[in-house]
N, C-alpha and C. Protein backbone atom coordinates (compact mmCIF):
# COMPACT_ATOMS: atom_id res chain seq x y z
N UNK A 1 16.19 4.29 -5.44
CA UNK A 1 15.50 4.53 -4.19
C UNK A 1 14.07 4.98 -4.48
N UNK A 2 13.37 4.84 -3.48
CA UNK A 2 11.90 5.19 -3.65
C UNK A 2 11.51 6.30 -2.89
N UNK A 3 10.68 6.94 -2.58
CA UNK A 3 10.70 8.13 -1.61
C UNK A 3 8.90 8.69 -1.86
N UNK A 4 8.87 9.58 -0.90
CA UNK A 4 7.17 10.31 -0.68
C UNK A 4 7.48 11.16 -0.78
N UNK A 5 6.41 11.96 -1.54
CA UNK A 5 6.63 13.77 -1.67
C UNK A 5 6.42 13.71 0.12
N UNK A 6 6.79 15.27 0.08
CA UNK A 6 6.43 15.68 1.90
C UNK A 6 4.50 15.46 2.24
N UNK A 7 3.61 16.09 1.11
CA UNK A 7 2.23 16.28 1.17
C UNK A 7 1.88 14.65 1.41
N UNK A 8 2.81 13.57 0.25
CA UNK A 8 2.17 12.00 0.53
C UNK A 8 2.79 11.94 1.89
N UNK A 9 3.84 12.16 2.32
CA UNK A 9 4.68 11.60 3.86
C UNK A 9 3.15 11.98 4.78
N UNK A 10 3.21 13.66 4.76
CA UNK A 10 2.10 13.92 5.75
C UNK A 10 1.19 12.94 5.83
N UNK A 11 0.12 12.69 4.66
CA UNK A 11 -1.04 12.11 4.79
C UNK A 11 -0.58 10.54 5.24
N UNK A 12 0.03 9.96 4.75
CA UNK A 12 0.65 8.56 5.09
C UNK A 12 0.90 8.49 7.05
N UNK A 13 1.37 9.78 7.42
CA UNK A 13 2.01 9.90 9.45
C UNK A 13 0.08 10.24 9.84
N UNK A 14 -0.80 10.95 9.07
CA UNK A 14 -2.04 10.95 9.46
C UNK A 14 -2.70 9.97 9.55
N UNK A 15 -3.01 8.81 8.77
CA UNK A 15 -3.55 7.81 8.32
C UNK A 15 -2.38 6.62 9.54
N UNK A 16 -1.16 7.19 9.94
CA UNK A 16 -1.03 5.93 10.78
C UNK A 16 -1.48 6.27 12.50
N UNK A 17 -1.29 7.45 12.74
CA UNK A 17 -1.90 7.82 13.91
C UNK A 17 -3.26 7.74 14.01
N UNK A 18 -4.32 7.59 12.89
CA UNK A 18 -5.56 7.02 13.64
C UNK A 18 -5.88 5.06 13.64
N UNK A 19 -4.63 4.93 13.29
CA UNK A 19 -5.01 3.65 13.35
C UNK A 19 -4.72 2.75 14.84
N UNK A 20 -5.65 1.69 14.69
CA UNK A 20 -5.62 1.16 15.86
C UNK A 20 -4.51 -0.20 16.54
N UNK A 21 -4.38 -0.61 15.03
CA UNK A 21 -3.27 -1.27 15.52
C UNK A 21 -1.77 -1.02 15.31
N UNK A 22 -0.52 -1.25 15.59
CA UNK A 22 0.67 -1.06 16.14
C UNK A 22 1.35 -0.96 14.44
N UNK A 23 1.58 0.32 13.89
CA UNK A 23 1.81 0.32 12.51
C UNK A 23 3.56 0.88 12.43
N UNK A 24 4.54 0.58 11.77
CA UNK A 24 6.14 1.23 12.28
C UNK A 24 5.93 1.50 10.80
N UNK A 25 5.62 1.35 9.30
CA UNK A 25 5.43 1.95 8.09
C UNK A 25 4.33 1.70 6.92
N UNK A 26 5.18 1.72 5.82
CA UNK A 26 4.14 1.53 5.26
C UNK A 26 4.85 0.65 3.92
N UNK A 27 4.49 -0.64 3.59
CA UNK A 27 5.22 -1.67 2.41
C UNK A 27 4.64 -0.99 0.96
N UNK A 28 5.42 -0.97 0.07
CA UNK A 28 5.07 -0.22 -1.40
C UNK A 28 5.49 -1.34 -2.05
N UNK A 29 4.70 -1.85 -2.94
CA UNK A 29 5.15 -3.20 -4.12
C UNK A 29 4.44 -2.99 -5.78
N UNK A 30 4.91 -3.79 -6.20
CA UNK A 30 3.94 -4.07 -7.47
C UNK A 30 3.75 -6.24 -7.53
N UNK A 31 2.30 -5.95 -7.90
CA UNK A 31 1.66 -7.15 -7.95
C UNK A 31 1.66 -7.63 -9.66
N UNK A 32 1.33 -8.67 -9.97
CA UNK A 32 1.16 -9.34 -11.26
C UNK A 32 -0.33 -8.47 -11.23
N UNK A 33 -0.89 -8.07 -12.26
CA UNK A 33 -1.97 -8.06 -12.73
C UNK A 33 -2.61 -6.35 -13.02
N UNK A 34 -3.81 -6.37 -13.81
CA UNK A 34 -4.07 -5.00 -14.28
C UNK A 34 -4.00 -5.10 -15.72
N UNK A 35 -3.98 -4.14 -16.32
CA UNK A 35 -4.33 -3.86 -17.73
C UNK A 35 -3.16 -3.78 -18.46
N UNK A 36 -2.26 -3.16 -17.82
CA UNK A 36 -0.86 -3.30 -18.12
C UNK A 36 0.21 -4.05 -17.43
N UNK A 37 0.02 -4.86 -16.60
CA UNK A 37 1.23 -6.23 -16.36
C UNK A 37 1.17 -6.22 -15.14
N UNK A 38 1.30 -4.72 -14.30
CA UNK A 38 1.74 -4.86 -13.17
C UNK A 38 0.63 -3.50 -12.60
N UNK A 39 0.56 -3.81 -11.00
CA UNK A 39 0.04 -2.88 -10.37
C UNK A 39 0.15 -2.36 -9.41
N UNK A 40 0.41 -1.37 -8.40
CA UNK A 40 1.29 -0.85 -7.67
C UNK A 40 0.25 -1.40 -6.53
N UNK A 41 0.58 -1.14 -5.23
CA UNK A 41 0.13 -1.68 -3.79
C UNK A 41 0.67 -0.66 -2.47
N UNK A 42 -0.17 -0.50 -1.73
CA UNK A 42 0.88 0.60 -0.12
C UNK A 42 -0.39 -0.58 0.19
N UNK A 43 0.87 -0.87 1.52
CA UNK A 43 -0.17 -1.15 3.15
C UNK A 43 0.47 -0.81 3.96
N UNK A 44 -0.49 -0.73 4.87
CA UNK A 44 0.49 -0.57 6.28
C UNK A 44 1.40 -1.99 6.92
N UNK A 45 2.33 -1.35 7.77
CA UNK A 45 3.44 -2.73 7.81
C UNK A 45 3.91 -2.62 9.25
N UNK A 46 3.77 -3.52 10.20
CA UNK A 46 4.25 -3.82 11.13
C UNK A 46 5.26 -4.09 11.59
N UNK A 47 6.32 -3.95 10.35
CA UNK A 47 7.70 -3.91 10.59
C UNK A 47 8.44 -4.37 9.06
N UNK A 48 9.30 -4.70 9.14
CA UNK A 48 9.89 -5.21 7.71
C UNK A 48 9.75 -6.48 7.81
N UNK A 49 9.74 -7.50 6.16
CA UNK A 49 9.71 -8.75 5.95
C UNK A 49 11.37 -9.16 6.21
N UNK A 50 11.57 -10.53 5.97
CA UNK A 50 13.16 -10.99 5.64
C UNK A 50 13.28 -10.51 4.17
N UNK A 51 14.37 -9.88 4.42
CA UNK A 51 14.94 -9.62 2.29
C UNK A 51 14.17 -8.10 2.24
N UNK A 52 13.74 -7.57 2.80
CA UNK A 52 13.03 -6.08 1.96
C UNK A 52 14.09 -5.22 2.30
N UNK A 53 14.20 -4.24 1.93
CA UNK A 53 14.58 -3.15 1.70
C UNK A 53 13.98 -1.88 2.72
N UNK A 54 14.40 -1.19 3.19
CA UNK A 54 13.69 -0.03 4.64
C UNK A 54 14.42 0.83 3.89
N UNK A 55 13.52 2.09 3.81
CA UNK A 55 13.85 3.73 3.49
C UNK A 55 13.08 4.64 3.74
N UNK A 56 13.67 5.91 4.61
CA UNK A 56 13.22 6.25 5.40
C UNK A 56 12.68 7.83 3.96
N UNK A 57 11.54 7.81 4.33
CA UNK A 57 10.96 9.27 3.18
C UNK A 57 10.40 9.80 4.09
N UNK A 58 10.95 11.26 4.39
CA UNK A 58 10.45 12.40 5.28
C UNK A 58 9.71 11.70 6.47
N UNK A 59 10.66 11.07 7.04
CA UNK A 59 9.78 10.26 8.40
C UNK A 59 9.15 9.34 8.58
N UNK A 60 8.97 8.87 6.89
CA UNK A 60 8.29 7.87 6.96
C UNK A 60 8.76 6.50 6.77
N UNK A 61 9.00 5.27 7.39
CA UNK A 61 9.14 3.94 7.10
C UNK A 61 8.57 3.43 5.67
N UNK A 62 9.48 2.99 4.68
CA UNK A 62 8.63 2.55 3.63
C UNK A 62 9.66 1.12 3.36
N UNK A 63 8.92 -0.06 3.52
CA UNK A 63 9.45 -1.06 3.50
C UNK A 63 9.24 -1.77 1.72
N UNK A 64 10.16 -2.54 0.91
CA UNK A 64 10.05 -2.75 -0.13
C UNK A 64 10.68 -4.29 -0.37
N UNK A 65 10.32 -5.50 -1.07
CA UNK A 65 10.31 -6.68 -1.11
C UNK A 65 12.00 -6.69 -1.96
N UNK A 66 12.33 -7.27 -2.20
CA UNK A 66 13.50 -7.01 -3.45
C UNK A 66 12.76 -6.97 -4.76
N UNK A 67 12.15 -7.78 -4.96
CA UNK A 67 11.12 -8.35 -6.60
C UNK A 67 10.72 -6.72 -6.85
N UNK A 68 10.24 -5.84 -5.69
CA UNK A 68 8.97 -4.87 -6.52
C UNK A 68 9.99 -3.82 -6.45
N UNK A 69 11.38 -4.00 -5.68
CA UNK A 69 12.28 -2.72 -5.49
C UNK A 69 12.70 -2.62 -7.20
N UNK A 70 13.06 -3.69 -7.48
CA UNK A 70 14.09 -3.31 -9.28
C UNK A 70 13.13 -2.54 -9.90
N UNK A 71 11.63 -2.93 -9.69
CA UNK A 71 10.53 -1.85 -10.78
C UNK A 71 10.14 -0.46 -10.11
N UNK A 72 10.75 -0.53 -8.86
CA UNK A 72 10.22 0.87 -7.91
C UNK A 72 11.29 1.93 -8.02
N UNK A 73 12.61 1.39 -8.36
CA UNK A 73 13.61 2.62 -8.32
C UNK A 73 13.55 3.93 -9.01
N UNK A 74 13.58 4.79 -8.26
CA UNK A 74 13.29 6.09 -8.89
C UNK A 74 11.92 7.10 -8.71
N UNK A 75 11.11 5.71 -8.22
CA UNK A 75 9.87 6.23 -8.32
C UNK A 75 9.55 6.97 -7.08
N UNK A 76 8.83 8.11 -7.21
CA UNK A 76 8.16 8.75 -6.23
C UNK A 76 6.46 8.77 -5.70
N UNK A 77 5.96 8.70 -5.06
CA UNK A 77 5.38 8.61 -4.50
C UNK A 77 3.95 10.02 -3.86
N UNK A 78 3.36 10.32 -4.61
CA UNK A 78 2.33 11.52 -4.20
C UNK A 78 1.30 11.34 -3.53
N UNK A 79 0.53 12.32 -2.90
CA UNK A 79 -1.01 12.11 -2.77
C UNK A 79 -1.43 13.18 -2.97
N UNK A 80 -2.47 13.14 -3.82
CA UNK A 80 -3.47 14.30 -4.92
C UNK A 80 -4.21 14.27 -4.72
N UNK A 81 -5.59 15.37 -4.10
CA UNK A 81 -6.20 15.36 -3.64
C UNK A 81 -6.97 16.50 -4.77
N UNK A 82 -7.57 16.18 -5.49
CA UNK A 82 -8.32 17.24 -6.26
C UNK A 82 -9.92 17.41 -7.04
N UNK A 83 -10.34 17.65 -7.89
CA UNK A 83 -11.71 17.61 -8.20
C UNK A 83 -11.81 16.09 -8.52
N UNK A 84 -10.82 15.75 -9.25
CA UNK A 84 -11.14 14.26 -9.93
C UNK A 84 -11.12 13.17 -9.35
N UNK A 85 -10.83 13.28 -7.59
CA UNK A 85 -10.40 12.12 -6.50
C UNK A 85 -9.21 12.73 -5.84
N UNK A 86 -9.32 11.93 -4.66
CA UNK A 86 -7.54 11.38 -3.96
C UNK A 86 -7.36 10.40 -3.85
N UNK A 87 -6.21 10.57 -3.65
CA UNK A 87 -5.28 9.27 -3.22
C UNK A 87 -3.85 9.46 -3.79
N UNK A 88 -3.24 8.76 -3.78
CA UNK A 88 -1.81 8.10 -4.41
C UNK A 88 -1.29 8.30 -5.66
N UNK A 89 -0.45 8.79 -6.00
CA UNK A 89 0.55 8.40 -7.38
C UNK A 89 1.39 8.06 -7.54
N UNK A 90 1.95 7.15 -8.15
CA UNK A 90 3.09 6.99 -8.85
C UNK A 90 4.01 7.46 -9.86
N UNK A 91 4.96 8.14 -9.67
CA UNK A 91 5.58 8.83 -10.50
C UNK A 91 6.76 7.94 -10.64
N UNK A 92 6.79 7.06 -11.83
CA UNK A 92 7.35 5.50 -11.85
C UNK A 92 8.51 5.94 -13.16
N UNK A 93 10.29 6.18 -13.47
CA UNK A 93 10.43 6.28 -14.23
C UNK A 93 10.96 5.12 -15.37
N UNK A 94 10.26 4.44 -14.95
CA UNK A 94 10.53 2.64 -15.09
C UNK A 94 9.50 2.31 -16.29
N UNK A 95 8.46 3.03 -15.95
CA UNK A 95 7.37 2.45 -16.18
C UNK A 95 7.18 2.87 -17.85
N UNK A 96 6.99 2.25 -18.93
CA UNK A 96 6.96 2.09 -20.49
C UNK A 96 5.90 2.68 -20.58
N UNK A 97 4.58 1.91 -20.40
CA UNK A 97 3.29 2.27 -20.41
C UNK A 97 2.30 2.47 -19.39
N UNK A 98 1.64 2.84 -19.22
CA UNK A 98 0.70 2.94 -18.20
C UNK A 98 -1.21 3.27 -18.29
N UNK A 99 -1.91 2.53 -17.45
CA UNK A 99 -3.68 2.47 -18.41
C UNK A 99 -3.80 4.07 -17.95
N UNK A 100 -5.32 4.03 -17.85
CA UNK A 100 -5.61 5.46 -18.10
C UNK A 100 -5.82 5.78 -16.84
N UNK A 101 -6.03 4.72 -15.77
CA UNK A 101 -6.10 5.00 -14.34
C UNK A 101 -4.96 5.22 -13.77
N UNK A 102 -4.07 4.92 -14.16
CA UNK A 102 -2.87 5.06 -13.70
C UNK A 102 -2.42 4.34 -12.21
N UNK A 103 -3.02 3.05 -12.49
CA UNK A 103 -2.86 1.98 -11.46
C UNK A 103 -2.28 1.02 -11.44
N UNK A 104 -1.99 0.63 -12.96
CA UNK A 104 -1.10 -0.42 -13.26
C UNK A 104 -0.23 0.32 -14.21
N UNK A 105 0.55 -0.39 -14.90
CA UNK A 105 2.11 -0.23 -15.73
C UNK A 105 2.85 -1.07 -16.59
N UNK A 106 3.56 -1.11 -17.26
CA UNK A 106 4.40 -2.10 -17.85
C UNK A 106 5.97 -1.57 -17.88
N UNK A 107 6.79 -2.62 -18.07
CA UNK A 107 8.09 -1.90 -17.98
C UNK A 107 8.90 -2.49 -19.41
């Protein structure tokens, strides 16, 4: 299963209430490409695809493809907000290697 800390849930229910169009979650995947094989992805999602996967993390809708669920299991989900940037993490226990940005991965 995949899941959001409570701090990522919050910011994720903030970020959908100012938006303007009609948002029910948010899709989490990994794409081909990056430094290490693969690279993680959030958008917002208007509902679920055919074949994904729906799980609900502290309120939040997080919709998942089957392909990016086998590399997502386990993984959690942050948002860090500190001197060095914000945004997102992945706390992936899948993941072999990972670059120094910590944006892509290998398994």
């Amino acid at each position: 299963m995949i899941s959001l800390t409570e701090t990522a849930a919050t910011k994720v229910r903030e970020m959908i209430a100012k938006r303007a169009t009609p948002t029910e979650g948010l899709r989490v995947g990994v794409r081909g490409g990056g430094c290490s094989g693969f690279t993680y992805f959030l958008e917002f999602a208007e509902g679920a695809n055919k074949g994904d996967r729906e799980v609900d993390s502290h309120g939040v809708k997080l919709f998942v493809d089957p392909k990016s669920y086998l590399y997502l299991m386990g993984t959690e989900v942050d948002y860090v907000d500190s001197l060095a940037g914000a945004g997102f993490k992945f706390q992936n226990p899948n993941a072999r290697r990972t670059c120094g940005c910590g944006e892509s991965f290998s398994v």
